[in-house]
N, C-alpha and C. Protein backbone atom coordinates (compact mmCIF):
# COMPACT_ATOMS: atom_id res chain seq x y z
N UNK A 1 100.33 42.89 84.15
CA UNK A 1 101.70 43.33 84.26
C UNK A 1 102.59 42.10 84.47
N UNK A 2 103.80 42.11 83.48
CA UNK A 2 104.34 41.09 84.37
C UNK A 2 105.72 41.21 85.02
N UNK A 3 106.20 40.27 85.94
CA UNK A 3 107.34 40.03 86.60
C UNK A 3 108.33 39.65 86.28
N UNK A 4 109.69 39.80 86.82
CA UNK A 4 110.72 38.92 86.13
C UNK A 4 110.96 37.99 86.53
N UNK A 5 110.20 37.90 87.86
CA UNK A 5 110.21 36.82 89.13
C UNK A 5 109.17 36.31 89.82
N UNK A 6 109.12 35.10 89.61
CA UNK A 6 107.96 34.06 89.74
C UNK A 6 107.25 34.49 91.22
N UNK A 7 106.03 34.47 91.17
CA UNK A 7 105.05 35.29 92.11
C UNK A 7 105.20 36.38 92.52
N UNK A 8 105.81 37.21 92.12
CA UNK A 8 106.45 38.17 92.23
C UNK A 8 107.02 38.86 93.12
N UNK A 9 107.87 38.25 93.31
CA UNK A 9 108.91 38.22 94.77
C UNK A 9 109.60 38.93 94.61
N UNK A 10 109.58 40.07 93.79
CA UNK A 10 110.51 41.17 93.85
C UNK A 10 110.23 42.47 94.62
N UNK A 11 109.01 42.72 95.44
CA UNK A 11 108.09 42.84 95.96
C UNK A 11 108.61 42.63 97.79
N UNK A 12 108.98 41.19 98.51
CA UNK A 12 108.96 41.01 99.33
C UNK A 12 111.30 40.92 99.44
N UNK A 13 111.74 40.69 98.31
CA UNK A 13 113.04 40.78 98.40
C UNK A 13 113.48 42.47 98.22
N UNK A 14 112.76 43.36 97.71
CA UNK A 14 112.90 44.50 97.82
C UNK A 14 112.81 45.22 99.30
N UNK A 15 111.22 44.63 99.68
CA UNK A 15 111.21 44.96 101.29
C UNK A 15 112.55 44.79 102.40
N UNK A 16 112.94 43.54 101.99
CA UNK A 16 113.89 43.02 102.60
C UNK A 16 115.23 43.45 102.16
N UNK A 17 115.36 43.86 101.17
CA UNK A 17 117.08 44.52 101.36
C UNK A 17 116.82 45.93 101.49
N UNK A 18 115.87 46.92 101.53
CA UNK A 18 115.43 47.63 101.98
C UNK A 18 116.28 47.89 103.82
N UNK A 19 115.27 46.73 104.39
CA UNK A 19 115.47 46.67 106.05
C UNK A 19 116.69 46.23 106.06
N UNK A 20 117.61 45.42 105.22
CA UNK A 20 119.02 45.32 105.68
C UNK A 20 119.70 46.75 105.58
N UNK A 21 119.32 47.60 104.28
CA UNK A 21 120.15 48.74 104.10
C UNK A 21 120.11 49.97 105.28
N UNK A 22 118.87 49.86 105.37
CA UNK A 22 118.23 50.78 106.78
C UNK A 22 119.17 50.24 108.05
N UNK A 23 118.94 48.94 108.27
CA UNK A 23 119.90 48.37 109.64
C UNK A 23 121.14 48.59 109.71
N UNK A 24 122.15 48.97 108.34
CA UNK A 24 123.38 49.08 108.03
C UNK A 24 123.91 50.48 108.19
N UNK A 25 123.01 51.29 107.64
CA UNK A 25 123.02 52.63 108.06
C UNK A 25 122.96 53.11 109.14
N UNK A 26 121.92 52.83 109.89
CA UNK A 26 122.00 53.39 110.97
C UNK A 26 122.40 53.02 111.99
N UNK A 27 123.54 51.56 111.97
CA UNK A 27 124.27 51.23 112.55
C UNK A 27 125.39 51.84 112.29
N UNK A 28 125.90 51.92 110.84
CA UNK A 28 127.50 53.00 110.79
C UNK A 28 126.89 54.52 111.01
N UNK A 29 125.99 55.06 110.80
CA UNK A 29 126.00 56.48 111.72
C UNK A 29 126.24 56.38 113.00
N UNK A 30 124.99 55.68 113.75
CA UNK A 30 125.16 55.44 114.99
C UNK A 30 126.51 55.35 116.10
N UNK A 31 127.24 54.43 115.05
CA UNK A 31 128.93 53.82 115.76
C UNK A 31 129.64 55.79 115.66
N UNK A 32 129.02 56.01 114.51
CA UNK A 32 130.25 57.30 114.89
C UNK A 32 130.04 58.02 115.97
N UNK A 33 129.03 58.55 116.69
CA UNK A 33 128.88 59.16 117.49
C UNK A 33 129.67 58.53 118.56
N UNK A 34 130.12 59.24 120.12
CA UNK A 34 130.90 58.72 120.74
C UNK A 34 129.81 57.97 121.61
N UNK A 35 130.78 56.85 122.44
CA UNK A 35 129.62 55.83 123.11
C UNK A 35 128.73 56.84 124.63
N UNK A 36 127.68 56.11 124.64
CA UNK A 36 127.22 57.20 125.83
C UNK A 36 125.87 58.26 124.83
N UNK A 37 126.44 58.74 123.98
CA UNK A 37 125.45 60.01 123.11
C UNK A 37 124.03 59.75 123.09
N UNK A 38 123.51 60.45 123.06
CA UNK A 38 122.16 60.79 122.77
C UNK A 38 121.61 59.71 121.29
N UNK A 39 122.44 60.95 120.47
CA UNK A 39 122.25 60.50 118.81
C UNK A 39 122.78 59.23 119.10
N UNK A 40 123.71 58.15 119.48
CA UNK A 40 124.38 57.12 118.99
C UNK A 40 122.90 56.43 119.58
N UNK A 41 122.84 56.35 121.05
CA UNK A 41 121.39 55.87 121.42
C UNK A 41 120.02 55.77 120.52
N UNK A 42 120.11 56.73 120.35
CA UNK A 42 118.62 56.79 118.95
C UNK A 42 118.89 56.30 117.84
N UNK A 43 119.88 56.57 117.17
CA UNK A 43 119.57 55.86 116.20
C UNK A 43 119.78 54.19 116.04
N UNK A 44 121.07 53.68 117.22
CA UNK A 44 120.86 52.53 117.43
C UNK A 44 119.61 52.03 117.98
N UNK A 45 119.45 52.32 118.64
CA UNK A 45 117.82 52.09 119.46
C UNK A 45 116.30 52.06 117.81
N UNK A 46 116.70 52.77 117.35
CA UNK A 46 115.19 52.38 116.04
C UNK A 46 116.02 51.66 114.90
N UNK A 47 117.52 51.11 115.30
CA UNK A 47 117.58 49.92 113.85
C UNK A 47 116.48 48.94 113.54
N UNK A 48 116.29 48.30 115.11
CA UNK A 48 115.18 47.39 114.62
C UNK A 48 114.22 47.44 114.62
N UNK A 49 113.09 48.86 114.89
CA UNK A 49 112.15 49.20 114.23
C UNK A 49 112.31 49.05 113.24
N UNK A 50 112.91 50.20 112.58
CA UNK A 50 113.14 50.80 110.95
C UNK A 50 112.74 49.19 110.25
N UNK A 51 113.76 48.46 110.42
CA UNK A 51 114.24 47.14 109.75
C UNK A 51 113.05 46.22 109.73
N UNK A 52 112.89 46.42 110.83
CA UNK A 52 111.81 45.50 110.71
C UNK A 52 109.91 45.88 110.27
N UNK A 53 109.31 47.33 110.19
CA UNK A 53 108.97 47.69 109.52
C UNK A 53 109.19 47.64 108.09
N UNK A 54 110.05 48.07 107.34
CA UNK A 54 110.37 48.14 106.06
C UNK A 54 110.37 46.40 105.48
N UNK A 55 110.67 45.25 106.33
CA UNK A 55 110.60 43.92 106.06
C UNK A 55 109.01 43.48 106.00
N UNK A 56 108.29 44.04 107.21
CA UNK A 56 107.20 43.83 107.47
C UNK A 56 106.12 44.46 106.00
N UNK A 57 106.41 45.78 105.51
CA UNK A 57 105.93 46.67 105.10
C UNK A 57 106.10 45.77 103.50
N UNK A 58 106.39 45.28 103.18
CA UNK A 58 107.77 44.53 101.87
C UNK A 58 106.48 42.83 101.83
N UNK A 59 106.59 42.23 102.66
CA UNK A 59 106.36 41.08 102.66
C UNK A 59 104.28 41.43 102.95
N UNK A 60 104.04 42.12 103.96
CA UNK A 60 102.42 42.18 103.83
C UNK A 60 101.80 43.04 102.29
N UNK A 61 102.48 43.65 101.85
CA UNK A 61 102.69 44.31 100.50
C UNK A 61 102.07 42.83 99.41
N UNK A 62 103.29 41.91 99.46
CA UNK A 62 103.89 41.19 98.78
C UNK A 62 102.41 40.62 98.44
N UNK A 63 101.98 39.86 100.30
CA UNK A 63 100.94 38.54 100.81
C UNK A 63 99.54 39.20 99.84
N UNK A 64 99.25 40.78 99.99
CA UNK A 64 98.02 41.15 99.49
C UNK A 64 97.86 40.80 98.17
N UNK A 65 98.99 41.33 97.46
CA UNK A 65 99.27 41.25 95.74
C UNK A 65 98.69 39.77 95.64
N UNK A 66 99.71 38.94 96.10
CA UNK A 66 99.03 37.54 95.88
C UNK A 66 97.83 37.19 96.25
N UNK A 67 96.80 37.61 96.95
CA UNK A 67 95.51 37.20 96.89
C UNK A 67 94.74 38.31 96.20
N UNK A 68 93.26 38.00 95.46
CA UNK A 68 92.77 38.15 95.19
C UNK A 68 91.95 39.19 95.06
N UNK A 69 92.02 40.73 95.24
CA UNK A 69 92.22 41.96 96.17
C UNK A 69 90.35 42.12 95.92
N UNK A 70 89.88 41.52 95.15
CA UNK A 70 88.42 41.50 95.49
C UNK A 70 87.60 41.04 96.41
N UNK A 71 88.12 39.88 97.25
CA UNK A 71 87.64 39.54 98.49
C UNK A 71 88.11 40.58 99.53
N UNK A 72 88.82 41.54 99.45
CA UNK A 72 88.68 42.45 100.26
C UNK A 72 89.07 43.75 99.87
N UNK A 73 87.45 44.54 100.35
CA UNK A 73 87.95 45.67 99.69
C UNK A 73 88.84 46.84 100.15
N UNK A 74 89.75 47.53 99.44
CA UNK A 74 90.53 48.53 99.81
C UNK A 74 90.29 49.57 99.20
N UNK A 75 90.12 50.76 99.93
CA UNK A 75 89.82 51.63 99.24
C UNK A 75 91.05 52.46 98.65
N UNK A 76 91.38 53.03 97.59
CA UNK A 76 91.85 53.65 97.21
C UNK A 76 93.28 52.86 97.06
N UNK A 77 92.89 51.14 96.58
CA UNK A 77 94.04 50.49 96.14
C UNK A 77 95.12 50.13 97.52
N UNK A 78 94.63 50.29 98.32
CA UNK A 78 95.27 49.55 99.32
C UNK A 78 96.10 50.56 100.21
N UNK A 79 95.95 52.07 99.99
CA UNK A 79 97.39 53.35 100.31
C UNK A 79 96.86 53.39 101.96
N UNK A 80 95.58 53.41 102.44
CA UNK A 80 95.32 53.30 103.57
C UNK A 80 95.73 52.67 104.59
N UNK A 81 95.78 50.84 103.87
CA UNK A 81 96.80 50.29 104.70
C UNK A 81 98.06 49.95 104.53
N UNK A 82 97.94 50.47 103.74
CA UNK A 82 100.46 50.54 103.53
C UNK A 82 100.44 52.25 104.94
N UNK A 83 99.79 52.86 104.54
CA UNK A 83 99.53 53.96 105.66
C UNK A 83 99.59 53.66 107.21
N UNK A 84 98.83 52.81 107.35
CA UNK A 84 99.03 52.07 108.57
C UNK A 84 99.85 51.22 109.13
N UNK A 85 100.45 50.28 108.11
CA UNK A 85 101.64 49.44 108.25
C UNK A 85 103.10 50.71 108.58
N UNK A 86 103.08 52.05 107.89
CA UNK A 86 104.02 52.79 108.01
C UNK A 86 103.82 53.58 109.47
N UNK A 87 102.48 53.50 109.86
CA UNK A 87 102.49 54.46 111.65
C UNK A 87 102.27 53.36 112.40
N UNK A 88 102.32 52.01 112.48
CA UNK A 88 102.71 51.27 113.25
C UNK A 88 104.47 51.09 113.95
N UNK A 89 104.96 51.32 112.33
CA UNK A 89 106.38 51.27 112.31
C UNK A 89 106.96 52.81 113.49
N UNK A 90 106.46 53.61 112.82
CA UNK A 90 106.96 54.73 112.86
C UNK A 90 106.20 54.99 114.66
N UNK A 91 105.22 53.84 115.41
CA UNK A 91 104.58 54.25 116.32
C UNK A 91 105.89 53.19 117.43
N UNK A 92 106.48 52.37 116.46
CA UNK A 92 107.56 51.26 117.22
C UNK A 92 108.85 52.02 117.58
N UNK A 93 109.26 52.75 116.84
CA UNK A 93 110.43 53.72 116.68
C UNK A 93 110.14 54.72 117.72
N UNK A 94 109.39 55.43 117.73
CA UNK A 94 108.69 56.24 118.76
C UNK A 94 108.89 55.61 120.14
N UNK A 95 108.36 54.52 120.51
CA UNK A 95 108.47 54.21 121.88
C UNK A 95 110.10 53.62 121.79
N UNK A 96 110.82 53.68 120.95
CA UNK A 96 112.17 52.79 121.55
C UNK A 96 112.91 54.26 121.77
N UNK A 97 112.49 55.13 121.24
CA UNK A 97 113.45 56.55 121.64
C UNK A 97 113.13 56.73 122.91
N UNK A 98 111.64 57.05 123.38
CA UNK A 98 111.02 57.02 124.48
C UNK A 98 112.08 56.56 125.82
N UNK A 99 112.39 55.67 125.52
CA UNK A 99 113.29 54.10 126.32
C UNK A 99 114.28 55.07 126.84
N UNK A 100 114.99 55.18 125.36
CA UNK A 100 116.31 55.46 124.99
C UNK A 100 116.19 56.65 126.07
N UNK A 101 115.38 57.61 125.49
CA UNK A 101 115.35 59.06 126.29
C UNK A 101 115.40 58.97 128.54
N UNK A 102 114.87 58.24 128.56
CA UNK A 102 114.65 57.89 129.69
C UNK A 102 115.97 56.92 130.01
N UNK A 103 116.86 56.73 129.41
CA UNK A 103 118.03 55.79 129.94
C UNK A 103 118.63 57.02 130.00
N UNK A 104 118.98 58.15 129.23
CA UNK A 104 119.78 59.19 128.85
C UNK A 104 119.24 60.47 129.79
């Protein structure tokens, strides 16, 4: 297959404007709610999960492609651990509500 972009970094720049768009969002939802809220708390509180998952998720994506995927095997093409990279994320988000909930 090929790329339009040398090592194919479209891959790890996707990840990454990804986590900016996520951080942007749920910073202008967030602001609308009034200060103090529940919702404004949560969703400010998992920007930088989200963001940084989806960067993380983007760039270890990227690192596998580039090596050699026969020195290690994945089963079923790798969905297991993009699976895991996504409930790590989603296990980071979880404890910052946690926080949040307990400030509120």
């Amino acid at each position: 297959m090929t790329t339009p972009l040398p090592f194919n970094l479209q891959v790890p720049i996707a990840g990454l404007v990804l986590a900016i768009v996520s951080w942007l969002l749920l910073d202008t939802f967030g602001r609308r709610f009034r200060s103090g809220s529940l919702w404004r708390g949560l969703l400010l509180s998992s920007r930088q999960s989200i963001s940084l998952s989806c960067a993380l998720v983007g760039v270890i994506c990227w690192l596998l492609d580039l090596f050699d995927l026969s020195l290690i095997q994945f089963p079923r093409d790798g969905v297991k651990a993009f699976g895991i990279l996504v409930v790590i994320g989603l296990s980071l988000t979880l404890l910052s509500w946690k926080k949040e909930l307990k400030q509120n």
